[in-house]
Protein backbone atom coordinates (compact mmCIF):
# COMPACT_ATOMS: atom_id res chain seq x y z
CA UNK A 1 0.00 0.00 0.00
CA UNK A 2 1.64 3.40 -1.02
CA UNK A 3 2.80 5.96 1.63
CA UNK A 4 1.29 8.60 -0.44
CA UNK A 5 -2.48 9.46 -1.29
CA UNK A 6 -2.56 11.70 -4.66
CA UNK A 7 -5.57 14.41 -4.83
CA UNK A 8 -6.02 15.92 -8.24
CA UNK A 9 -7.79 19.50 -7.57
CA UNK A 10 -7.72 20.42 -11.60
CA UNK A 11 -4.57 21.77 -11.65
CA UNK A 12 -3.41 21.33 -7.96
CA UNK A 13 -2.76 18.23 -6.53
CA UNK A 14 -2.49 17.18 -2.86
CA UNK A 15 0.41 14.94 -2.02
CA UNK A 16 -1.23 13.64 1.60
CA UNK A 17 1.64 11.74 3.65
CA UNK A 18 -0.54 8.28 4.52
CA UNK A 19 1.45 6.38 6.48
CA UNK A 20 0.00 5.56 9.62
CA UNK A 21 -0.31 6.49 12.46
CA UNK A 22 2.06 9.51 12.71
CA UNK A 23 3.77 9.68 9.06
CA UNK A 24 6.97 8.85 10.47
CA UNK A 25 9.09 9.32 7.28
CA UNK A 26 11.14 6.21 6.52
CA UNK A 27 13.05 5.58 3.61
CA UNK A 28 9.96 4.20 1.95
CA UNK A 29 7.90 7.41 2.54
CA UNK A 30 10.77 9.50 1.38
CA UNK A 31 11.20 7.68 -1.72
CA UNK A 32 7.45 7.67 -2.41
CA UNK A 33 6.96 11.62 -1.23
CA UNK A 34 9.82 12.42 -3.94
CA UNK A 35 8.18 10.14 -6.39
CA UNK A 36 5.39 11.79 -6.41
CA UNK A 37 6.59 14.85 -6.38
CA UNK A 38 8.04 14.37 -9.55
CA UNK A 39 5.50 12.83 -11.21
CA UNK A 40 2.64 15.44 -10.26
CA UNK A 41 5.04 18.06 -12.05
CA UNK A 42 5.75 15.90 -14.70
CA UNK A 43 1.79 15.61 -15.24
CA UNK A 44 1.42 19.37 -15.50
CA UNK A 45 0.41 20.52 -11.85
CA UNK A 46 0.62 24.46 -11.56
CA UNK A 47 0.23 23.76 -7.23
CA UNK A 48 0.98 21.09 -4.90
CA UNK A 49 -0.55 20.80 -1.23
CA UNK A 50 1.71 18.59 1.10
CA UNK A 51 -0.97 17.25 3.69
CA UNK A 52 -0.75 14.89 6.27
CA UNK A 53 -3.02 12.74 8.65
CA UNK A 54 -5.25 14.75 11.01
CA UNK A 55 -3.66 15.96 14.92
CA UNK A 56 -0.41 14.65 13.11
CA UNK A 57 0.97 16.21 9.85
CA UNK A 58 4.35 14.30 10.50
CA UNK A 59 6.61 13.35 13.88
CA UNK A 60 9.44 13.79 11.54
CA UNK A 61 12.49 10.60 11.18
CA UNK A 62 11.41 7.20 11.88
CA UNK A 63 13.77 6.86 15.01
CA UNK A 64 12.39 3.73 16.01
CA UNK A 65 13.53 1.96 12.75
CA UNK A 66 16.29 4.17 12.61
CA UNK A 67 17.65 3.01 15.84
CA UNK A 68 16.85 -0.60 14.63
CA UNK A 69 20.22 0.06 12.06
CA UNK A 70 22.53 -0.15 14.74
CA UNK A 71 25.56 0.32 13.57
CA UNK A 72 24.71 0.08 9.69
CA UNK A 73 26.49 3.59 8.90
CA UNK A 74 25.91 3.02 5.64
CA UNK A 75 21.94 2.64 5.67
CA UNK A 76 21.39 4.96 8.38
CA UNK A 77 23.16 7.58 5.77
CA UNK A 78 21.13 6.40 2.61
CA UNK A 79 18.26 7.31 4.78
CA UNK A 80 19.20 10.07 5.89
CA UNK A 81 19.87 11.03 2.16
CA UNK A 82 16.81 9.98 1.28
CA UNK A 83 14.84 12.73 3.86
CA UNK A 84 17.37 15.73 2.83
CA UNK A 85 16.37 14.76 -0.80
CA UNK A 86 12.75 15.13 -0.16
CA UNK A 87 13.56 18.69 1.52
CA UNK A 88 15.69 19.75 -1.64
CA UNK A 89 12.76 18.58 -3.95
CA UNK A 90 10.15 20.85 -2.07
CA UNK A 91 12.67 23.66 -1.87
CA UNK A 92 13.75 23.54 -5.93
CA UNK A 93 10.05 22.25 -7.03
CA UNK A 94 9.45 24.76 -9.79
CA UNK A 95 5.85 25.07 -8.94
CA UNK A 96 4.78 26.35 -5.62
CA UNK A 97 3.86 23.93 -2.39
CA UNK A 98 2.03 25.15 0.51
CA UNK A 99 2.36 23.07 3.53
CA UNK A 100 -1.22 21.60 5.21
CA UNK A 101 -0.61 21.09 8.87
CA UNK A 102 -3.60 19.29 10.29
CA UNK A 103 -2.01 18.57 13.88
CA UNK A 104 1.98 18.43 15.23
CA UNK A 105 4.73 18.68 12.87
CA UNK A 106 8.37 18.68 15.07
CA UNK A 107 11.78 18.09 13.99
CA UNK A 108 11.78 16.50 10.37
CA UNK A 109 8.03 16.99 9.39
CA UNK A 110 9.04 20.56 10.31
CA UNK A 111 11.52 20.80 7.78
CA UNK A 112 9.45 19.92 5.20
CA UNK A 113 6.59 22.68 5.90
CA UNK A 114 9.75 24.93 6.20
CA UNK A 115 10.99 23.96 2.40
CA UNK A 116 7.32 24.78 1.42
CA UNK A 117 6.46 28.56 0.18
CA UNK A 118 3.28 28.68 2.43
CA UNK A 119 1.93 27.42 5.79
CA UNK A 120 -1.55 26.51 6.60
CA UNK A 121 -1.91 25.29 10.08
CA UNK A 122 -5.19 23.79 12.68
CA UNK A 123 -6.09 24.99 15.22
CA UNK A 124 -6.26 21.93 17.99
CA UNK A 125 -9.62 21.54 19.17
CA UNK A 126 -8.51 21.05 22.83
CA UNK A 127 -7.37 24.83 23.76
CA UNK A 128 -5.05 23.43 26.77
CA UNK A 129 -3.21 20.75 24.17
CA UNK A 130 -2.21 22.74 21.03
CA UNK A 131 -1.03 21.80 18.04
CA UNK A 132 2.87 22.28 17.97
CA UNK A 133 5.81 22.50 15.29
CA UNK A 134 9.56 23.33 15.88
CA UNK A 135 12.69 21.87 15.43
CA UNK A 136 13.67 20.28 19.24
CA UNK A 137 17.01 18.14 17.81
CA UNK A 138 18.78 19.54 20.72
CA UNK A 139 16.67 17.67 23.23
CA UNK A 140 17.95 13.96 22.30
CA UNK A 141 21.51 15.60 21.90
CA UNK A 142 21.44 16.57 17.82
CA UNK A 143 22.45 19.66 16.18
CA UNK A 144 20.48 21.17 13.20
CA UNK A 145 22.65 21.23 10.42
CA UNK A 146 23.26 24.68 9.16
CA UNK A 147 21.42 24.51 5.72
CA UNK A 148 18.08 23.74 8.47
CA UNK A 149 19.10 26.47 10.89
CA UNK A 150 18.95 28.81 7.59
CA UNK A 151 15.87 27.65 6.48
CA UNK A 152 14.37 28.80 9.80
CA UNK A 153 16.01 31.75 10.04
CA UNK A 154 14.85 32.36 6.72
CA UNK A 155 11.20 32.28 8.50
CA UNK A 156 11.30 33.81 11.77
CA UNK A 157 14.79 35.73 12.08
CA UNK A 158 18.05 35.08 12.87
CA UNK A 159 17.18 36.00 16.92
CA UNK A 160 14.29 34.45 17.14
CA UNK A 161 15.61 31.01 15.18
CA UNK A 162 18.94 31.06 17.70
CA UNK A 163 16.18 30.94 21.21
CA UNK A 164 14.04 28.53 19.33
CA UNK A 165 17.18 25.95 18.09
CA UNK A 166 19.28 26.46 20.93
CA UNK A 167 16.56 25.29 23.41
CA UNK A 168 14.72 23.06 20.95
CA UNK A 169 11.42 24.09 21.60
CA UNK A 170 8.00 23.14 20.02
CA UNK A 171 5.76 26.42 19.21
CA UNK A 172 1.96 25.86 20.04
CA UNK A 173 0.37 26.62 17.00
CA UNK A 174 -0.58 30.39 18.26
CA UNK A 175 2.96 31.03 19.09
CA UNK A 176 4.24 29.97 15.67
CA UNK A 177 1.58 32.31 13.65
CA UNK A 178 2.58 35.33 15.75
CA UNK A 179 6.58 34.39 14.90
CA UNK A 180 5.34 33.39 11.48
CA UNK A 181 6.46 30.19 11.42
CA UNK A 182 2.96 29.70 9.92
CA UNK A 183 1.09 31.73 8.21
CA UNK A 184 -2.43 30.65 8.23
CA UNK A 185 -4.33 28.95 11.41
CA UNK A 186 -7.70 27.48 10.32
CA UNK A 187 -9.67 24.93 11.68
CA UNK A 188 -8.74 21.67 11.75
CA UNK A 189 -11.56 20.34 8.86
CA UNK A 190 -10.23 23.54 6.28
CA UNK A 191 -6.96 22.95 6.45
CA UNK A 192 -6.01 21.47 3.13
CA UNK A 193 -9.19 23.30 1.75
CA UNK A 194 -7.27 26.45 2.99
CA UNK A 195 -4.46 25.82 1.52
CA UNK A 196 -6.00 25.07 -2.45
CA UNK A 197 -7.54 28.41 -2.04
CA UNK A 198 -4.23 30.40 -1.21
CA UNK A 199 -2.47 28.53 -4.11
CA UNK A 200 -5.65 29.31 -6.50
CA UNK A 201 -5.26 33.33 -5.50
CA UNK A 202 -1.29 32.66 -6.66
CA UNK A 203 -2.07 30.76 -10.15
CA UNK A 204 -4.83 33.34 -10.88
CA UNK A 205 -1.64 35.71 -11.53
CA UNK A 206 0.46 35.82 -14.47
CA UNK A 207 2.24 32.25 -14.48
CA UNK A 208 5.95 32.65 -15.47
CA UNK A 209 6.04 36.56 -13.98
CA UNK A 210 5.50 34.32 -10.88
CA UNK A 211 7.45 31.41 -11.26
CA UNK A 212 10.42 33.02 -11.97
CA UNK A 213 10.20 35.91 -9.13
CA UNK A 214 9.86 33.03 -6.83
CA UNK A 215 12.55 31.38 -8.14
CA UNK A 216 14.93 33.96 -8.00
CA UNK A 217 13.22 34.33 -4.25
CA UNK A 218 13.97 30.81 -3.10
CA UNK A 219 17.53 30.25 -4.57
CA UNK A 220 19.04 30.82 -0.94
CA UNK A 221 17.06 27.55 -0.12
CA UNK A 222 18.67 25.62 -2.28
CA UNK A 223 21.61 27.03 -1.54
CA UNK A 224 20.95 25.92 1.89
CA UNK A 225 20.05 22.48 1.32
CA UNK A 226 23.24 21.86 -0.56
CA UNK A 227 25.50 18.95 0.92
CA UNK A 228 28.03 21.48 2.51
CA UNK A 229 26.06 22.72 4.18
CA UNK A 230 24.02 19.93 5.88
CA UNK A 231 27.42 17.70 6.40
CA UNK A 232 25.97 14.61 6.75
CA UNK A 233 29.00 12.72 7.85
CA UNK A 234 29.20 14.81 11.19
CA UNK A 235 25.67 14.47 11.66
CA UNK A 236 25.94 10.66 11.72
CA UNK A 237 28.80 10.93 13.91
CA UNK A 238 26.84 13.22 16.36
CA UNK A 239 24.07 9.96 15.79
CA UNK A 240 26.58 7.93 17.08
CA UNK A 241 27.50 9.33 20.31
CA UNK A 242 26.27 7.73 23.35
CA UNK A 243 24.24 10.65 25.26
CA UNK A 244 22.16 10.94 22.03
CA UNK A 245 21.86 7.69 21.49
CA UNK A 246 20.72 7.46 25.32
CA UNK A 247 18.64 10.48 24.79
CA UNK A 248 16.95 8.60 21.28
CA UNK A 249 16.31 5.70 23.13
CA UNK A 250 14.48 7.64 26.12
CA UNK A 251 12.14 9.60 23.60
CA UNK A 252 11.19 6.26 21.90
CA UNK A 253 10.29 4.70 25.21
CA UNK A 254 8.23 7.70 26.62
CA UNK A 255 6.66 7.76 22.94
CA UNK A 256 5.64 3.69 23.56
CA UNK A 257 4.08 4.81 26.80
């Protein structure tokens, strides 16, 4: 059964992440996800929506099965490869993606609203229990490489991206509109709805006038995704070490719980 659900809206199309229960992205997802973002450009989209389950857009890696590699350096990095490839095809797709949050998107499943050009998020129907997105790699001991860091400085500021990667924390989804980390909060039922409409204002304008201002606009996230700049090799090292490794283990518990 494929990872990814494929919505044709005339000429948007929804790419809805459909592995359950959280969308954990696995090399399987990845794969699929860049698949099929190739092939809905191929067929002549003008707009793609990146969607995701409801209360969970994605919890980013699969650690579990990533922690299930042990020390297979070799397919932990092809997977690895596999995620940073989806992020460079969202941030080079030549036709613009809006993001779809309909619940928590943290660490990678953040990265991939960030490599989007907009950001529709829900509103949680439990006020007390927010929806949340951020990137909190320094809580199990891992440091955003700096082609992610730019991305969300990109977004918020280089001040405001420092406090937020520095202590790893997840933004509520109120917090992250008024930082605009997102841009839209709907409700949780209008979120991919929301985001069709936004893309249909954009492709009601003159086509290439936009698609190449936006290009020239989102060069500096390609730049950023570039493998200098993400140094995978140190990040697997950092994978490695024994306090995150510890720290990995401990979230995956507490998750099982």
């Amino acid at each position: 059964m494929s990872c990814i659900e494929t919505i044709r809206h005339g000429d948007i199309v929804e790419l809805k992440l459909a592995r359950a229960p959280v969308n954990a992205l696995n090399p399987t997802l990845c794969a699929e996800l860049r698949g099929a973002l190739d092939a809905a450009v191929d067929a002549g989209a003008h707009g793609l929506v990146l969607s995701g389950g409801p209360k969970v857009f994605s919890a980013g890696l699969d650690v579990p099965y990533l922690l299930s590699l042990g020390d297979d350096r070799h397919a932990l990095m092809t997977a690895w490869e596999l995620f940073f490839d989806c992020a460079m095809a969202l941030a080079a797709c030549p036709v613009p993606v809006v993001a779809a949050l309909g619940g928590h998107a943290p660490a990678g499943g953040c990265v991939l609203a960030l490599c989007c050009d907009y950001r529709v998020m829900a509103r949680s129907e439990e006020v007390d229990r927010p929806f949340r997105i951020g990137l909190n790699e320094t809580q199990v001991g891992l440091v955003a490489p700096e082609g992610i860091q730019r991305l969300l400085r990109r977004v918020v500021g280089p001040y405001r991206a420092e406090r937020l990667l520095v202590s790893g924390d997840m933004l509520g989804a109120e917090q992250a509109l008024l930082v605009g980390l997102v841009d839209e909060l709907v409700e949780i039922g209008d979120v991919a709805l929301r985001a069709r409409t936004w893309l249909e204002q954009l492709l009601a304008l003159p086509r290439q006038a936009v698609l190449q201002t936006r290009a020239i606009a989102r060069a500096d996230m390609v730049e950023a995704l570039q493998p200098h700049n993400i140094q995978l090799d140190r990040f697997i090292d950092a994978w490695y070490a024994p306090g995150t490794q510890g720290a990995l283990r401990a979230l995956v518990a507490k998750l099982g719980k």
